[in-house]
Protein backbone atom coordinates (compact mmCIF):
# COMPACT_ATOMS: atom_id res chain seq x y z
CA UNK A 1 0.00 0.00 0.00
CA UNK A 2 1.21 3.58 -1.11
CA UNK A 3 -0.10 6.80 -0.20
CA UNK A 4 0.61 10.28 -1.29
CA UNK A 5 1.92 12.68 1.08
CA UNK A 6 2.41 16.86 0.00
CA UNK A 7 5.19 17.30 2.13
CA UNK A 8 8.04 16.11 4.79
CA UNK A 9 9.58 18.73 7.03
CA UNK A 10 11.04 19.08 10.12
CA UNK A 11 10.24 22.75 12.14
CA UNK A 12 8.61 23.56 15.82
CA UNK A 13 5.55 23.39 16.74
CA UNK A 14 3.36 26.63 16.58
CA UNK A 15 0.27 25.57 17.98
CA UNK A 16 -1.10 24.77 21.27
CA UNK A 17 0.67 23.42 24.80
CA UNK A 18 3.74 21.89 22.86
CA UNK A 19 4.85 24.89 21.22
CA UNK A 20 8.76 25.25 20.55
CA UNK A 21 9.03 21.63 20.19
CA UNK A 22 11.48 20.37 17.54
CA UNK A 23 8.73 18.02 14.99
CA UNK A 24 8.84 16.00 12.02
CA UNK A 25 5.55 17.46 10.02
CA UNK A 26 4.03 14.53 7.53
CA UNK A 27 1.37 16.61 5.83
CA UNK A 28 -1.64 14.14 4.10
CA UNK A 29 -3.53 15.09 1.17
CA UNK A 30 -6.93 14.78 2.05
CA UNK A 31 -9.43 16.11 4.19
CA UNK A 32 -12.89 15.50 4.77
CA UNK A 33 -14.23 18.98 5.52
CA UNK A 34 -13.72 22.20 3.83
CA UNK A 35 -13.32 25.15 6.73
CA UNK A 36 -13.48 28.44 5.58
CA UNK A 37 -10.20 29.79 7.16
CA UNK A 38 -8.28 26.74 5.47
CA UNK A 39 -4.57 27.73 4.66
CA UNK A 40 -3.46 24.79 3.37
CA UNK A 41 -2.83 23.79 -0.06
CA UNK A 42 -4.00 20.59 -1.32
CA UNK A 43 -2.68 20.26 -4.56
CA UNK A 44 -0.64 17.04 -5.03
CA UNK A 45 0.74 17.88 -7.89
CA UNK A 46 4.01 17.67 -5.99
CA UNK A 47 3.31 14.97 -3.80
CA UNK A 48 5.46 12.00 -3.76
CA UNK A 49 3.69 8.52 -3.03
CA UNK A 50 5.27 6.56 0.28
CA UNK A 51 4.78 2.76 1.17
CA UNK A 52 4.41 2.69 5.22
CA UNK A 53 7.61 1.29 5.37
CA UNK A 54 9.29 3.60 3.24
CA UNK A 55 7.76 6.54 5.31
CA UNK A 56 9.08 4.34 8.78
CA UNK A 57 12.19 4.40 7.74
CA UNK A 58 12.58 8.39 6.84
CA UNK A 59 10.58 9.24 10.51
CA UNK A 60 13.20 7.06 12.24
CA UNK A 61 16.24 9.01 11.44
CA UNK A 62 14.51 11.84 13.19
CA UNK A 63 15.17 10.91 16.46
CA UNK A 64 16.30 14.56 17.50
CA UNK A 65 12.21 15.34 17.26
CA UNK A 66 9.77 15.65 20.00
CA UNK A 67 8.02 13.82 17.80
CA UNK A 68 6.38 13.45 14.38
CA UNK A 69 3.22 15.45 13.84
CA UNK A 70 0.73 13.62 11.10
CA UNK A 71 -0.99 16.55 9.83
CA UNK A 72 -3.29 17.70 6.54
CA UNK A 73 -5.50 17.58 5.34
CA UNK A 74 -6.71 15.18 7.46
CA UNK A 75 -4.76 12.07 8.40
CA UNK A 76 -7.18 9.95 9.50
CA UNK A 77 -8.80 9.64 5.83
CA UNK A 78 -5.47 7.39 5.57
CA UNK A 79 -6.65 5.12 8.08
CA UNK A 80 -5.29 2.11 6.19
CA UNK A 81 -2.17 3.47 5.89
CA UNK A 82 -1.44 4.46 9.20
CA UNK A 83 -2.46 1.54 10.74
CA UNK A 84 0.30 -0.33 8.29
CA UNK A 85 2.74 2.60 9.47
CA UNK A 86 2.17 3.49 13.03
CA UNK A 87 3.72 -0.16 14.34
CA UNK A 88 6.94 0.46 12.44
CA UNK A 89 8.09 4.08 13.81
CA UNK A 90 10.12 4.21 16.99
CA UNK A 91 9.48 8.60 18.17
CA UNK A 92 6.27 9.30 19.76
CA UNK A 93 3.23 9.96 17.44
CA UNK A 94 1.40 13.47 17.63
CA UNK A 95 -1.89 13.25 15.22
CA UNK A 96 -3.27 16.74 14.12
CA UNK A 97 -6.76 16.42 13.37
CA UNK A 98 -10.01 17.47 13.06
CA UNK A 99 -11.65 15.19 15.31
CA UNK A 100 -13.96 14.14 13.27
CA UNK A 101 -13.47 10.74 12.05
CA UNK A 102 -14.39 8.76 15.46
CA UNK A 103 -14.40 5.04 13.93
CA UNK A 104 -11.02 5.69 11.57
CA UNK A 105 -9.27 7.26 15.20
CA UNK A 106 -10.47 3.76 17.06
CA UNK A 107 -8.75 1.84 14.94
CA UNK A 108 -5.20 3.50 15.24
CA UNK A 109 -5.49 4.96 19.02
CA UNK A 110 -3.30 2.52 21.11
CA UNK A 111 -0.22 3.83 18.39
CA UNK A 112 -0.83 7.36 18.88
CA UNK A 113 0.68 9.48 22.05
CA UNK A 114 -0.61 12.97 21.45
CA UNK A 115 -3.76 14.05 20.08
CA UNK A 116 -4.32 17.62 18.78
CA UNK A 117 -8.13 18.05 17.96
CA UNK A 118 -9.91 20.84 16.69
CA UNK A 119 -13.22 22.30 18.07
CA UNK A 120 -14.98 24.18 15.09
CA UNK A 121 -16.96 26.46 15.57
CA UNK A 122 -19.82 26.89 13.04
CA UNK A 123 -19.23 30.93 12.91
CA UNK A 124 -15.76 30.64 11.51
CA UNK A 125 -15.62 27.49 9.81
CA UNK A 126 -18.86 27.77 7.71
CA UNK A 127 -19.53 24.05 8.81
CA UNK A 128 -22.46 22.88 11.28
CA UNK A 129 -23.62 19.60 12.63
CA UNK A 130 -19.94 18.74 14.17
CA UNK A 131 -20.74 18.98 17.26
CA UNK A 132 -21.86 15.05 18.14
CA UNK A 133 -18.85 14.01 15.97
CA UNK A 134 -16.53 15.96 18.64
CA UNK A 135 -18.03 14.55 21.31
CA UNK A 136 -17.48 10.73 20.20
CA UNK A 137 -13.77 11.71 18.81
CA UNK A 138 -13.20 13.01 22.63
CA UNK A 139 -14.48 10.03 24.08
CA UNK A 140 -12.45 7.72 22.16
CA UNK A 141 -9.64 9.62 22.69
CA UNK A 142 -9.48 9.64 26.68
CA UNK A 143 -6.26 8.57 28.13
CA UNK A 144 -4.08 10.03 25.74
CA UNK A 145 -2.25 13.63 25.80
CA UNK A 146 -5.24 15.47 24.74
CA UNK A 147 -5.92 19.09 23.87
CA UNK A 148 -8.25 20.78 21.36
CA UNK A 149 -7.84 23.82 19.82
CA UNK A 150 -10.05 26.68 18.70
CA UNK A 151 -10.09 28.85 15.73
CA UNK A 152 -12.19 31.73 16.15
CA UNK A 153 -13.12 34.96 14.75
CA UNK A 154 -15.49 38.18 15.39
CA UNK A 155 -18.60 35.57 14.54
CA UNK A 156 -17.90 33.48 17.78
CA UNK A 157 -21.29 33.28 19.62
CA UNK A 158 -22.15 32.61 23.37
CA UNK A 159 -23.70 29.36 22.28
CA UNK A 160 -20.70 27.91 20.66
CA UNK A 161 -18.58 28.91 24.18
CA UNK A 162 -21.11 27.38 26.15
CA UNK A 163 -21.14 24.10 23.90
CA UNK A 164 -17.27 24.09 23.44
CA UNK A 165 -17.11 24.50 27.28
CA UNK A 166 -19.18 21.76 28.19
CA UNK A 167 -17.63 19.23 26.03
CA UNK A 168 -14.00 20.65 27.62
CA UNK A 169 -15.71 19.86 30.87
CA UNK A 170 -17.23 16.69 29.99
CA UNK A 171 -14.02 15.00 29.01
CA UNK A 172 -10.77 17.22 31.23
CA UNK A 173 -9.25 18.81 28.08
CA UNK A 174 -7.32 22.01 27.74
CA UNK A 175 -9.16 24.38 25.75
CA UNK A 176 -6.62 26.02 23.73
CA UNK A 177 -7.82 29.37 22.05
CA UNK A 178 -6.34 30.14 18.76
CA UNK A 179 -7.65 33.74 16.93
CA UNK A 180 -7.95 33.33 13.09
CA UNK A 181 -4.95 34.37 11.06
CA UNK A 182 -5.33 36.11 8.00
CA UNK A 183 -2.76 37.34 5.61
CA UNK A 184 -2.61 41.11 7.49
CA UNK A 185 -2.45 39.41 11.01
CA UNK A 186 -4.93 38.56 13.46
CA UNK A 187 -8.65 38.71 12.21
CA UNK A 188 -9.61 40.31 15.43
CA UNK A 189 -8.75 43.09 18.16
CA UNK A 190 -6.52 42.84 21.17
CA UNK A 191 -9.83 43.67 23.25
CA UNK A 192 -12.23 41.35 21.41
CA UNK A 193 -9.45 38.20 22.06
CA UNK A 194 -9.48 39.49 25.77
CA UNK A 195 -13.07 39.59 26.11
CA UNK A 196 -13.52 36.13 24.64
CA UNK A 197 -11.22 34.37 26.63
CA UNK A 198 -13.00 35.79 29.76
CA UNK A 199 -16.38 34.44 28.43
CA UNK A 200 -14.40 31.01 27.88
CA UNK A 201 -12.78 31.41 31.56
CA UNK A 202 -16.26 32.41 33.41
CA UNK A 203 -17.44 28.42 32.46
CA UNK A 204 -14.13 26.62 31.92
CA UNK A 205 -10.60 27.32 33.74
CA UNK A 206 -8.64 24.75 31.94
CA UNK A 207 -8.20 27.44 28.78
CA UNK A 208 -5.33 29.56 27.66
CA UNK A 209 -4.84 31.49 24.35
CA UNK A 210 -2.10 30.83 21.81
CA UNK A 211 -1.94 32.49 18.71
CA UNK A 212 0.25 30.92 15.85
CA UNK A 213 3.37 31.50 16.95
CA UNK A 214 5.01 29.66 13.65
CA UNK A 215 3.63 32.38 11.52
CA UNK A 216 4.91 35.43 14.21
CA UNK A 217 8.58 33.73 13.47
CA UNK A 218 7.83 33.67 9.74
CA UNK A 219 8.79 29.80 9.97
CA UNK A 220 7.52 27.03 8.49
């Protein structure tokens, strides 16, 4: 089995609790949704294809890394592949995802270490009925170095806090607030991010805010 992959990179992490952290980024093809604040490029047009153990052995020669971050796209549309891969690499697995994709994540869970979901939020993704989805993906995923992160823009209602709060509370994960990035900078003011994290706070401690520090340092 082959699969295409857009790109293989090492950098730090930018996002959430385990920023600074030296990573090996294996960025998938595919993704099941279509968000509206979507930076990535999909084309695959340069993507190379990979057999699992091909991939093994170019992760394993990272063993400086943190650990390698499967990102996308969406990695979990490559269930198949991952659960070929996963057994063969030997640094700790960190799956970016959009936490989603409940039955493909039970399948591959007892290989993965660290899981970085996303919450999204109808307002800023343009997507709806997710909600249930998260839930199941956060149940599943309990036991594992869990947080899930939060894109959000000037839309972000008191209903989606309340909603993202109870699910944080439901299942003990760190809330991590993230403010949409466009190409000027942040999509919103200094005292709109400040007044949203207090609404977030005032139901839910276990939140902090982190910005995309990757794209402050111009990096990768």
């Amino acid at each position: 089995m082959k699969t295409k992959i857009r790109e293989i990179f090492t950098s730090i992490q930018g996002e959430g609790p385990y920023i600074g952290y030296k990573q090996l980024f294996i960025r998938f093809c595919k993704c099941n949704l279509n968000c509206n604040y979507c930076d990535t490029d999909f084309t695959q047009e340069s993507a190379k294809e990979y057999s699992a153990p091909e991939l093994a052995e170019i992760i394993n020669r990272h063993y400086d890394c943190h650990s390698v971050s499967f990102t996308g796209g969406e990695p979990l549309t490559e269930v198949e592949f991952l659960k070929e891969l996963l057994p063969l690499i030997k640094i700790p697995a960190y799956l970016e995802t959009n936490a989603t994709l409940n039955d493909n994540l039970s399948e591959i869970i007892k290989y993965i270490d660290y899981i970085a979901a996303d919450i999204k939020l109808p307002s800023c993704t343009g997507l709806s009925g997710l909600w249930e989805k998260h839930d199941r993906f956060f149940k599943t995923s309990q036991g594992k170095k869990l947080f899930a992160k939060i894109v959000f823009d000037s839309n972000i209602t008191n209903q989606e806090i309340e909603i993202a709060c109870s699910l944080g509370k439901k299942y003990n994960i760190e809330l991590v607030l993230q403010p949409k990035m466009t190409d000027s900078g942040i999509s919103v003011t200094k005292d709109f991010i400040e007044q949203t994290l207090d609404k977030f706070i005032t139901k839910y401690k276990n939140v902090r805010l982190i910005p995309q520090v990757h794209k402050f340092l111009d990096i990768r």
